[in-house]
C-alpha atoms as a PDB file:
ATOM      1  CA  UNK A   1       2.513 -19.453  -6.895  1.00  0.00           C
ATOM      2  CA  UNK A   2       4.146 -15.988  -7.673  1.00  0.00           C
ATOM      3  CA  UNK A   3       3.202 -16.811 -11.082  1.00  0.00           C
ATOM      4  CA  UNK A   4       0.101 -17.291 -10.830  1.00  0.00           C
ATOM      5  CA  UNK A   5      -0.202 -14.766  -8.822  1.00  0.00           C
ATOM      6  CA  UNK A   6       1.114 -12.326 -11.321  1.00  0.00           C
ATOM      7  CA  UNK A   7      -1.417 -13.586 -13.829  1.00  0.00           C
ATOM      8  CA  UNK A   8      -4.340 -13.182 -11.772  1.00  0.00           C
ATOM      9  CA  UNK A   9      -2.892  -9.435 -10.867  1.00  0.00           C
ATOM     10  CA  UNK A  10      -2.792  -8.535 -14.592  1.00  0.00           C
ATOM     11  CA  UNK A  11      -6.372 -10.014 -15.726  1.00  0.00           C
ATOM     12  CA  UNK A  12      -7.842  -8.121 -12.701  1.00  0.00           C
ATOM     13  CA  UNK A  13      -6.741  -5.006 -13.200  1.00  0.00           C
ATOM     14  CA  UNK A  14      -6.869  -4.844 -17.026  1.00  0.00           C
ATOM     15  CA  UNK A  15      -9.221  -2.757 -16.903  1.00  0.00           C
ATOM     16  CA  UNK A  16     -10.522   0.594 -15.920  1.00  0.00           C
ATOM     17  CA  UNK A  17     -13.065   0.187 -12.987  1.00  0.00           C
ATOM     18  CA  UNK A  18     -15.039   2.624 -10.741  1.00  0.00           C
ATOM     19  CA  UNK A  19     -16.157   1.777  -7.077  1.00  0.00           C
ATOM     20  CA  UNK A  20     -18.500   4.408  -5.008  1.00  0.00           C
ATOM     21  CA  UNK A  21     -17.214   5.126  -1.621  1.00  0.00           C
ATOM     22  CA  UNK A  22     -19.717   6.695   0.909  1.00  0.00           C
ATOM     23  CA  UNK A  23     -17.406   8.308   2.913  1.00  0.00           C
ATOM     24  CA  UNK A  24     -16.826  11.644   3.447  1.00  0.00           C
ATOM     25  CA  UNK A  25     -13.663  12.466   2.097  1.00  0.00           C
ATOM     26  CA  UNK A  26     -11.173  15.563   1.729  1.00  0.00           C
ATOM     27  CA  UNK A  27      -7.957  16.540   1.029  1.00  0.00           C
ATOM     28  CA  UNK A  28      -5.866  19.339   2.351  1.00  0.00           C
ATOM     29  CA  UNK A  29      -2.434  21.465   0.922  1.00  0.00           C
ATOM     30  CA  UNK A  30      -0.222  22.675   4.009  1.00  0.00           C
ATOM     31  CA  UNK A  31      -3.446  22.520   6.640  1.00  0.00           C
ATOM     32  CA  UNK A  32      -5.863  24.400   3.064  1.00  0.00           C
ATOM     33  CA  UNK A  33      -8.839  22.710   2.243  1.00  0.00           C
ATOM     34  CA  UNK A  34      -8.432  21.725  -1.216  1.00  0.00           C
ATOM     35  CA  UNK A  35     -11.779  19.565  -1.694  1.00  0.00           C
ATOM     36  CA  UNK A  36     -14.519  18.444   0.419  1.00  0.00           C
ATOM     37  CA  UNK A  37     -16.712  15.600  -1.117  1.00  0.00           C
ATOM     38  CA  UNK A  38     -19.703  12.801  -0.327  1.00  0.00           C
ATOM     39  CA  UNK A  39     -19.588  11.970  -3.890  1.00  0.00           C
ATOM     40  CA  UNK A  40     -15.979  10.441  -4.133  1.00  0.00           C
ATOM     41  CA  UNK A  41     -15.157   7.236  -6.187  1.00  0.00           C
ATOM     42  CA  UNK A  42     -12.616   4.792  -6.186  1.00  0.00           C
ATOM     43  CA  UNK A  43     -11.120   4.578  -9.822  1.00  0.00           C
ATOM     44  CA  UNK A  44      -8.412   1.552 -11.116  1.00  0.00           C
ATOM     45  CA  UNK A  45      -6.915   3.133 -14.143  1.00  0.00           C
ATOM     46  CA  UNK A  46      -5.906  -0.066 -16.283  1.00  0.00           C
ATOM     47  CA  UNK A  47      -2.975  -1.966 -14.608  1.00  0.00           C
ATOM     48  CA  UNK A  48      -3.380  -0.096 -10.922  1.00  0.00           C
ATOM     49  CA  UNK A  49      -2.974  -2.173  -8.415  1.00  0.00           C
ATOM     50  CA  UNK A  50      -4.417  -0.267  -5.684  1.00  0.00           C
ATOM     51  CA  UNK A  51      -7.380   2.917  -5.844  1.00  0.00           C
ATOM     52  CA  UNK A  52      -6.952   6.344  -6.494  1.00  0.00           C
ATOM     53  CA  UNK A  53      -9.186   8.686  -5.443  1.00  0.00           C
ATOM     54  CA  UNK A  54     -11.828  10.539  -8.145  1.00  0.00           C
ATOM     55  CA  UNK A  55     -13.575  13.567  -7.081  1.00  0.00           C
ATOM     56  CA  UNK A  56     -16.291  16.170  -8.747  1.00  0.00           C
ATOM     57  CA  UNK A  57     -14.694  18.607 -10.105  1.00  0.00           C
ATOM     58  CA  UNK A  58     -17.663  20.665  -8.475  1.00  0.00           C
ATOM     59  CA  UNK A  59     -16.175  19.495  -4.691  1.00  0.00           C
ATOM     60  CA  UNK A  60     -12.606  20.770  -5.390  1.00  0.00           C
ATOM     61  CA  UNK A  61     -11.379  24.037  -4.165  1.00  0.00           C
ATOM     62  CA  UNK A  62      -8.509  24.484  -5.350  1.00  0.00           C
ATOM     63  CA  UNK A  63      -7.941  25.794  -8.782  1.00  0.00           C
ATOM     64  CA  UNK A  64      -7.953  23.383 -11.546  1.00  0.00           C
ATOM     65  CA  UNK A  65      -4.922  24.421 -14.115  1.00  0.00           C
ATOM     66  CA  UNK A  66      -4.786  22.335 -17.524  1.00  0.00           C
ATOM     67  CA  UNK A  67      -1.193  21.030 -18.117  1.00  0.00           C
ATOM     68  CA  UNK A  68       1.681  19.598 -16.117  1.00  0.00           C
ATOM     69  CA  UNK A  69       3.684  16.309 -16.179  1.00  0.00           C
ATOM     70  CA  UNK A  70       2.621  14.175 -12.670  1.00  0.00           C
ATOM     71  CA  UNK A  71       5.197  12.089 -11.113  1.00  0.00           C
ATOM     72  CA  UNK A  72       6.791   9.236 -12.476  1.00  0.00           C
ATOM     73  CA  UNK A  73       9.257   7.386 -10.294  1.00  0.00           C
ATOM     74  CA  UNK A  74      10.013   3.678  -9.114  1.00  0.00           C
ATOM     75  CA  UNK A  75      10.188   0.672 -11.764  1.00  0.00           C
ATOM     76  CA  UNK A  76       7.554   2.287 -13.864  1.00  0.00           C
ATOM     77  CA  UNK A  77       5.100  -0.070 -15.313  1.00  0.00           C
ATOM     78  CA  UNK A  78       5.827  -3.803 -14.920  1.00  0.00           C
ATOM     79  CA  UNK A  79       5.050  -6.417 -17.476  1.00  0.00           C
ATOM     80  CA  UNK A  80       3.415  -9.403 -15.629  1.00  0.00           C
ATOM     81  CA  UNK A  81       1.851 -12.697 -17.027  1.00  0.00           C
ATOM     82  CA  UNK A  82       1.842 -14.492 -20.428  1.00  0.00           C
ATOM     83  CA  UNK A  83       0.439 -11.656 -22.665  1.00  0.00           C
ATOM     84  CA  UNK A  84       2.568  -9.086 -21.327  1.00  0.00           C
ATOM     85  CA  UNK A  85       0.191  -6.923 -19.367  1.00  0.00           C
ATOM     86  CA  UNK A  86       1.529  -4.357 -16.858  1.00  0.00           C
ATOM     87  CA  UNK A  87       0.921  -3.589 -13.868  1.00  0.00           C
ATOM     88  CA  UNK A  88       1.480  -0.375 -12.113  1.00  0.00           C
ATOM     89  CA  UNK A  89       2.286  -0.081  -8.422  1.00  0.00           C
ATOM     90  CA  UNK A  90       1.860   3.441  -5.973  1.00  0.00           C
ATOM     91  CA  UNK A  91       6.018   3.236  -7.031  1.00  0.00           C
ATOM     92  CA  UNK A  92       5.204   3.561 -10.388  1.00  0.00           C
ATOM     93  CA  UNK A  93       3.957   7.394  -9.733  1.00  0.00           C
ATOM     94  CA  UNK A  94       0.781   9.170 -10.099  1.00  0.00           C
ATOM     95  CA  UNK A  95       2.011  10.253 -13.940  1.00  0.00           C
ATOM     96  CA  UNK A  96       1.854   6.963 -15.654  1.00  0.00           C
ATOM     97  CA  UNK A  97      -1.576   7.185 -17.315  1.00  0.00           C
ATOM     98  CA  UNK A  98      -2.773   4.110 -18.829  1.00  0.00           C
ATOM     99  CA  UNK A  99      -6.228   5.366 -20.038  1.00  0.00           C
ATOM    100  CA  UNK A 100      -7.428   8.563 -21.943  1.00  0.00           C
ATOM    101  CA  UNK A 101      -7.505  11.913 -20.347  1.00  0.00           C
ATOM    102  CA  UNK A 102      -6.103  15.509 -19.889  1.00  0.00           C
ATOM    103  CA  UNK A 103      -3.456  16.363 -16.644  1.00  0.00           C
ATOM    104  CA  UNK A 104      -3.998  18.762 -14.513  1.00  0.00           C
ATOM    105  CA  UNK A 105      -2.100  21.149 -11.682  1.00  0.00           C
ATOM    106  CA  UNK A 106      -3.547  21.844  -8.481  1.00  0.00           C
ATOM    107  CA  UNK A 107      -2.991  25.556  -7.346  1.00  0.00           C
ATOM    108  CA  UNK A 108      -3.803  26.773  -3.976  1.00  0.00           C
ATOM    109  CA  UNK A 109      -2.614  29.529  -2.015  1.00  0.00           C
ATOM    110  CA  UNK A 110       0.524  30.000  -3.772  1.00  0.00           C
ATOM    111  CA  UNK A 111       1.356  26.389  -4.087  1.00  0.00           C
ATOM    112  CA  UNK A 112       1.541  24.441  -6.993  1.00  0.00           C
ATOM    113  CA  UNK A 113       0.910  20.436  -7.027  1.00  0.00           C
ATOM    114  CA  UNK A 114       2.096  19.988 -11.125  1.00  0.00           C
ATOM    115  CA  UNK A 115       0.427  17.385 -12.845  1.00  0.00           C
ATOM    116  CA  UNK A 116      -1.177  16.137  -9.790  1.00  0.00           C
ATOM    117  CA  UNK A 117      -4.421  15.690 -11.217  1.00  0.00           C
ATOM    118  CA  UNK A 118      -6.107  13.953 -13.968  1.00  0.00           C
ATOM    119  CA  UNK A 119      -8.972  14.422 -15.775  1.00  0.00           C
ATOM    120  CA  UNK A 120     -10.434  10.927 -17.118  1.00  0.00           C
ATOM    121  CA  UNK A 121     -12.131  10.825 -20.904  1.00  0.00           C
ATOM    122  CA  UNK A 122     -13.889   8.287 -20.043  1.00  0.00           C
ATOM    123  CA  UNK A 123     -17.635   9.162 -19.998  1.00  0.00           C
ATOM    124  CA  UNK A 124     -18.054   6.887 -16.926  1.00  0.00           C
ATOM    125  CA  UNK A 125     -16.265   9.679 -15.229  1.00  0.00           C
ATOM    126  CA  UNK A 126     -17.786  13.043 -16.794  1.00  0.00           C
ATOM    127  CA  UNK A 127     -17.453  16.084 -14.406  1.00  0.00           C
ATOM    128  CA  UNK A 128     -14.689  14.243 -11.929  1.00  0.00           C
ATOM    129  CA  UNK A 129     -10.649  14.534 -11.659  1.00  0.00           C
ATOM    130  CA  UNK A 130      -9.020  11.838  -9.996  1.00  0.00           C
ATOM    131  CA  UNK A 131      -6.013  13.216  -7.687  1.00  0.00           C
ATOM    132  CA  UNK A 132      -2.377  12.333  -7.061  1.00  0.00           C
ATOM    133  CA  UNK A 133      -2.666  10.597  -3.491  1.00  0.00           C
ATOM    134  CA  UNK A 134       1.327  11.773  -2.936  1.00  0.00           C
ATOM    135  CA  UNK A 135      -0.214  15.585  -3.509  1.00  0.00           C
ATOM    136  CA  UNK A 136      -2.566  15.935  -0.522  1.00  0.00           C
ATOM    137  CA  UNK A 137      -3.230  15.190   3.062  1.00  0.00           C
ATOM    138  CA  UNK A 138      -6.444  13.231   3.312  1.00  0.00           C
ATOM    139  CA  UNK A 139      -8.866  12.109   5.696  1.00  0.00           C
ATOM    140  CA  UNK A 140     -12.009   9.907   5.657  1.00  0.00           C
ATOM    141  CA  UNK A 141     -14.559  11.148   7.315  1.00  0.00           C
ATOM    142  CA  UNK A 142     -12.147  11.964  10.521  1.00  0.00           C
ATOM    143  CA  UNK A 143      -9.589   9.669  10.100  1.00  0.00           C
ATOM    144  CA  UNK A 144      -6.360  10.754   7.835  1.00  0.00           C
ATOM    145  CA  UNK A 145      -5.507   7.824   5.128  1.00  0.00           C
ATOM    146  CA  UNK A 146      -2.087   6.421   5.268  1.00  0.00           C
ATOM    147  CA  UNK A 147       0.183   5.453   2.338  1.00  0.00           C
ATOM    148  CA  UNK A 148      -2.904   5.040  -0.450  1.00  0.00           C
ATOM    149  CA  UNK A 149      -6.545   4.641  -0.839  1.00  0.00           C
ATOM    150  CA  UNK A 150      -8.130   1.708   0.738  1.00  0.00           C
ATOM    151  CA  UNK A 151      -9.122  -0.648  -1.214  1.00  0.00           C
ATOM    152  CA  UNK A 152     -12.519  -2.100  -0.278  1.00  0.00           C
ATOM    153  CA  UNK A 153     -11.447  -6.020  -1.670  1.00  0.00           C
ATOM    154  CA  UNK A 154      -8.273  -6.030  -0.081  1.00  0.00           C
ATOM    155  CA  UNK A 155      -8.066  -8.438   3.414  1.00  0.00           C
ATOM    156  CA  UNK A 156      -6.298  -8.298   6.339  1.00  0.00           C
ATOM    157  CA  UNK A 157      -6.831 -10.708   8.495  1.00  0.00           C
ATOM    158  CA  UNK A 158      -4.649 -11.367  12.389  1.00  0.00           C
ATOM    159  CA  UNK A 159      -5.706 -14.325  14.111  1.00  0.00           C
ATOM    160  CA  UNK A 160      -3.801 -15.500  17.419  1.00  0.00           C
ATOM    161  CA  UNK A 161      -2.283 -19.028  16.971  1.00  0.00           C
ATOM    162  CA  UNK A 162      -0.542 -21.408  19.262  1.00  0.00           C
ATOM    163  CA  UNK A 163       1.493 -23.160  16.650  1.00  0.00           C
ATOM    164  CA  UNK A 164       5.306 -23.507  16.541  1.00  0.00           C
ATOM    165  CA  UNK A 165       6.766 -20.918  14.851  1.00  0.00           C
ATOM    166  CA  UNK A 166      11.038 -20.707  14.471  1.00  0.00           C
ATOM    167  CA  UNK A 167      13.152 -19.014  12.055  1.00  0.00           C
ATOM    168  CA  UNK A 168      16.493 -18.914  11.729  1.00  0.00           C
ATOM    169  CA  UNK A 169      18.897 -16.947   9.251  1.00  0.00           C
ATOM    170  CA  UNK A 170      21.811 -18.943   8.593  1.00  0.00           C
ATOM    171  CA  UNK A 171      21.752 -21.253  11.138  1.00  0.00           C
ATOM    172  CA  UNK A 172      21.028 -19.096  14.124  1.00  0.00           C
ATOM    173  CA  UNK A 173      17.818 -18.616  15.653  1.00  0.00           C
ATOM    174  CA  UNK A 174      15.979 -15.330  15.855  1.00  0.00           C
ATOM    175  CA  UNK A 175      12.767 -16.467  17.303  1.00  0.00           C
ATOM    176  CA  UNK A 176      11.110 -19.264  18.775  1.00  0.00           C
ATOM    177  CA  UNK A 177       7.454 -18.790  19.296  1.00  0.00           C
ATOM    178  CA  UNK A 178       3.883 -20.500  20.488  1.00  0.00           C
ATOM    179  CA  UNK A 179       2.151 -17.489  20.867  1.00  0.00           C
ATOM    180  CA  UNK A 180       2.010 -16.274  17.170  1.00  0.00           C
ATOM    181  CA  UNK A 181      -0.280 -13.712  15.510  1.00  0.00           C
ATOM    182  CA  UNK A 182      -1.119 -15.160  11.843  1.00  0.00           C
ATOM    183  CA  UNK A 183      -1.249 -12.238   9.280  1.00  0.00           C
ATOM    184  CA  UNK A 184      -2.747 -13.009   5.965  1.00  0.00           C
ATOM    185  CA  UNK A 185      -3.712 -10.162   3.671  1.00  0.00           C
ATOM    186  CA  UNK A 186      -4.480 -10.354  -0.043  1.00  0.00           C
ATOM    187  CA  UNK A 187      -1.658 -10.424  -2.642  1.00  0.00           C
ATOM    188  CA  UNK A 188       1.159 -11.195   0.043  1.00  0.00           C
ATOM    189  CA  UNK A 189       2.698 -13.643   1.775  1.00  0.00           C
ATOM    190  CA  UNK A 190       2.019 -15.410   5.405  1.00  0.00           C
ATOM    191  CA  UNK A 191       3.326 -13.190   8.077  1.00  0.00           C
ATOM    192  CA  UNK A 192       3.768 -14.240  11.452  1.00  0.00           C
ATOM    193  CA  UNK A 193       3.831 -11.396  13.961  1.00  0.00           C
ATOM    194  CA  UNK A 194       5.493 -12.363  17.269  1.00  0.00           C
ATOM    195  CA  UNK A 195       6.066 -11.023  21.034  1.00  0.00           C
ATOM    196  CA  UNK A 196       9.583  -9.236  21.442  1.00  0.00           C
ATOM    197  CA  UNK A 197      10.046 -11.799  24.454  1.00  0.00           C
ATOM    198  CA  UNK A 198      10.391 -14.575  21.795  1.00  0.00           C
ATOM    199  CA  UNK A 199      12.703 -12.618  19.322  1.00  0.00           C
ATOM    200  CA  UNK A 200      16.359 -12.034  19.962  1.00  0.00           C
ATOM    201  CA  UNK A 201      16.138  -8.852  19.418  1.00  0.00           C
ATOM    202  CA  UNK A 202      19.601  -8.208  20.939  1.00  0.00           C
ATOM    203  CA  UNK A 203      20.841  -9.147  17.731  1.00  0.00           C
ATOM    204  CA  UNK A 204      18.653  -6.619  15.487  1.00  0.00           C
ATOM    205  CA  UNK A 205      19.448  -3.316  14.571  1.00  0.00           C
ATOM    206  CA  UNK A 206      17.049  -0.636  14.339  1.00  0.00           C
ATOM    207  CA  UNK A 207      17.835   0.457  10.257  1.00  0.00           C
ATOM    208  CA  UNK A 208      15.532   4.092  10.263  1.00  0.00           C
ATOM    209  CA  UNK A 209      13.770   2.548   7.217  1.00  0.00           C
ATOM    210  CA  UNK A 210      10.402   3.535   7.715  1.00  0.00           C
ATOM    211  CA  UNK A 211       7.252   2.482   5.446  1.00  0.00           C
ATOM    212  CA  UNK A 212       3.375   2.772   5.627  1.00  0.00           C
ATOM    213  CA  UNK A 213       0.904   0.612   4.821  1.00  0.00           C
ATOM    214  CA  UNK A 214      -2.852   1.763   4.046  1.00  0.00           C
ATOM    215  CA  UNK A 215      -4.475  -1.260   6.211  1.00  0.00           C
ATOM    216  CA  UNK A 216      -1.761  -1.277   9.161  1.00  0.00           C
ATOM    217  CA  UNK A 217      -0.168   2.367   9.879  1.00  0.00           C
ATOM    218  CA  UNK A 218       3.272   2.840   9.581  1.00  0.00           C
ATOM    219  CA  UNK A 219       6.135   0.438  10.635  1.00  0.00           C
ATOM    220  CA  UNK A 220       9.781   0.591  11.534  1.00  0.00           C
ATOM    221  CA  UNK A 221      12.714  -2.012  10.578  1.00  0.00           C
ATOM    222  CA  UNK A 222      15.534  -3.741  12.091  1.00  0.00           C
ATOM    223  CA  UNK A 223      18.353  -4.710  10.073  1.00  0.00           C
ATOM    224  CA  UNK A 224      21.092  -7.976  10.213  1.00  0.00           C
ATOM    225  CA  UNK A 225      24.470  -6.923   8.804  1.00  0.00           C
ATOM    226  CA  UNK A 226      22.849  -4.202   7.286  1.00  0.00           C
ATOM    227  CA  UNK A 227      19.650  -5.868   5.417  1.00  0.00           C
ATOM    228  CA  UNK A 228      16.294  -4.646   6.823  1.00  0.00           C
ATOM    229  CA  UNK A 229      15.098  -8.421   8.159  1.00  0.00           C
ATOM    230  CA  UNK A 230      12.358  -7.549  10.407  1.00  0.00           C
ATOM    231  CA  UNK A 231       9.854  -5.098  11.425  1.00  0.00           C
ATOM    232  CA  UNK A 232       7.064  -3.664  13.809  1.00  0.00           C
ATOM    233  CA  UNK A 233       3.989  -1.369  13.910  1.00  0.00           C
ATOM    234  CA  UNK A 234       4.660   0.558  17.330  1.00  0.00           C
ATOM    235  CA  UNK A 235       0.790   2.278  16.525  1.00  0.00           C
ATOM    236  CA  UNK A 236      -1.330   0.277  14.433  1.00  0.00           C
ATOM    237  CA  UNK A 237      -4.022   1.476  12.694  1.00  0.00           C
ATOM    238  CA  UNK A 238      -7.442   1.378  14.003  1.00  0.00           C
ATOM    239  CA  UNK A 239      -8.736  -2.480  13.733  1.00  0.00           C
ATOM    240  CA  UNK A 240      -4.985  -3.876  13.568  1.00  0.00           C
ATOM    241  CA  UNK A 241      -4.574  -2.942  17.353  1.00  0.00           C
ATOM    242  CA  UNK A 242      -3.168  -6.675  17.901  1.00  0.00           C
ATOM    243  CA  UNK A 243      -0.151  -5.937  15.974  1.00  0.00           C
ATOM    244  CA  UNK A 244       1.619  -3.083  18.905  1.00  0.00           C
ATOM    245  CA  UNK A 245       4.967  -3.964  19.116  1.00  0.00           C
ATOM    246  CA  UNK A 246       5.184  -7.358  17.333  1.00  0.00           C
ATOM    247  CA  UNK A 247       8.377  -8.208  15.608  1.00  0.00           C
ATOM    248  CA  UNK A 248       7.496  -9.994  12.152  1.00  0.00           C
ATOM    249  CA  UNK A 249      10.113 -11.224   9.456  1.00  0.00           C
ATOM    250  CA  UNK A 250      10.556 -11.000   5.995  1.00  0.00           C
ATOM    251  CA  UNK A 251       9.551 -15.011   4.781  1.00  0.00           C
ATOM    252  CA  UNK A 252      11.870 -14.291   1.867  1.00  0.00           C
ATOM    253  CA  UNK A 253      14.910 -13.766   3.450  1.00  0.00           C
ATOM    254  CA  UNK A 254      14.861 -16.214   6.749  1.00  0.00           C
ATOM    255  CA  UNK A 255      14.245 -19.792   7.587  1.00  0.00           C
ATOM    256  CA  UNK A 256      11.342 -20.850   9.068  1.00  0.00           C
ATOM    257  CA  UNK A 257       9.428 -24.124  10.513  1.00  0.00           C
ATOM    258  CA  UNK A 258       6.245 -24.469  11.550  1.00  0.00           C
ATOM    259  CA  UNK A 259       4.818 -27.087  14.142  1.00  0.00           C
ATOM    260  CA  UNK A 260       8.420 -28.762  13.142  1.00  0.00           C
ATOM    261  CA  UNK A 261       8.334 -28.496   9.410  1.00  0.00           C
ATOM    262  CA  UNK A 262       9.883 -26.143   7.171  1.00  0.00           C
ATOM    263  CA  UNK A 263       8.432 -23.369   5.195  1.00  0.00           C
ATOM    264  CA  UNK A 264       9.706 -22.907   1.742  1.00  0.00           C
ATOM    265  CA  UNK A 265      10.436 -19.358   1.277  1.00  0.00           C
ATOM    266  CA  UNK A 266       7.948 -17.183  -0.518  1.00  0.00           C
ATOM    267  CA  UNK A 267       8.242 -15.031  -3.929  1.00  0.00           C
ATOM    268  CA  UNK A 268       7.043 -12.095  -3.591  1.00  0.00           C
ATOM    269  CA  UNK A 269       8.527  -8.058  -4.623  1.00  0.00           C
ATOM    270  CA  UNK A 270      10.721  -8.309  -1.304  1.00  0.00           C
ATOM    271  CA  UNK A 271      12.687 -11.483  -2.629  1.00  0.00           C
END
């Protein structure tokens, strides 16, 4: 499956597509308006996984300076699938460019964001810049965007279920469950999300790792002998609400059964 999986990634994304978005949407330096826009697009450069957000260059206020080398951090691009494609992850940083164009730093107010925009040569995308997520605060409509864009074909889907779940980690049990919340969301594994009162949670350790996700809010781990094996969303987003306070594993790293049977464990980037 994770082949496949890394196939289909790399034939989808190969190359550079452009989705309206109606919302409003803008983007603020230290609490300063930097643009304001109803015109905003969604824009895969070739091998981004998720969105990045494209503005007119009419809707930005902050001052547009040519020049300036974006961020480039995490594995950097990552080949995936028979012909060698790559893929590019929000890891891979905002300054890996895979299509033609001209960088940009935003200046407002004193501050400098270097290289953290881009202007596009494609003519699909005449007259716009997209921006560096990692550079601005941003809100659609009211709501502020966690972690990345949103991207309007991903799923997430939590259904309650009464089926058997138990995982174990090397022969002990961590949780026994028929009260389950099934999380499926595109590109990732099964999750099951479960109550504390089910979990032994005597025997996890909160880690401080701390990560955000653009469809769920922000969550915070436990650890086993010092491996972050579990983790919760104490304030789910808006429409993930059933999520508050459950305690959900990492597949990869646990056993688990289901209705009696077990699970084989998943490959996914958390293996």
């Amino acid at each position: 499956m994770a082949v496949r999986m890394a196939e289909h990634v790399a034939t989808s994304f190969g190359d550079l597509r452009v989705e309206p978005t109606p919302v409003r949407l803008r983007g603020s330096v230290d609490g300063a308006p930097a643009l304001d826009t109803t015109e905003a697009l969604l824009v895969w450069e070739p091998g981004r996984v998720v969105p990045q957000y494209a503005v007119p260059v009419a809707d930005v206020v902050a001052e547009l300076v040519p020049g300036g080398d974006g961020p480039r951090h995490g594995p950097g691009a990552q080949p995936l699938g028979p012909d060698g494609r790559s893929v590019l992850t929000p890891d891979t940083g905002f300054g890996v460019h895979t299509s033609d164009g001209e960088p940009l730093t935003i200046r407002l107010g004193g501050v400098e964001r270097v290289g953290a925009a881009f202007r596009p040569a494609d003519p699909a995308l005449a007259g716009y810049v997209v921006v560096d997520f990692a550079a601005l605060d941003w809100t659609e409509e009211d709501e502020p965007v966690v972690s990345h864009p949103r991207d309007p074909f991903h799923r997430v889907d939590a259904r309650p279920s009464s089926r058997h779940v138990r995982i174990a980690l090397d022969g002990q049990v961590l949780a026994d469950s028929r009260r389950p919340l099934l999380v499926t969301e595109t590109w990732l594994p099964v999750r099951w999300y479960l109550p504390p009162g089910d979990v032994r949670t005597d025997l996890l350790t909160p880690s401080g790792t701390v990560t955000a996700c653009a469809y769920k809010g922000v969550a915070r781990y436990d650890a086993i002998g010092g491996r972050d094996i579990a983790w919760r969303y104490p304030a789910p987003l808006p429409g993930m609400e059933a999520l508050a306070g459950l305690v959900s594993f990492f597949t990869e790293h646990v056993d688990v059964s289901i209705d009696g049977v077990d699970v084989t464990r998943p490959v996914s980037p958390w293996t």
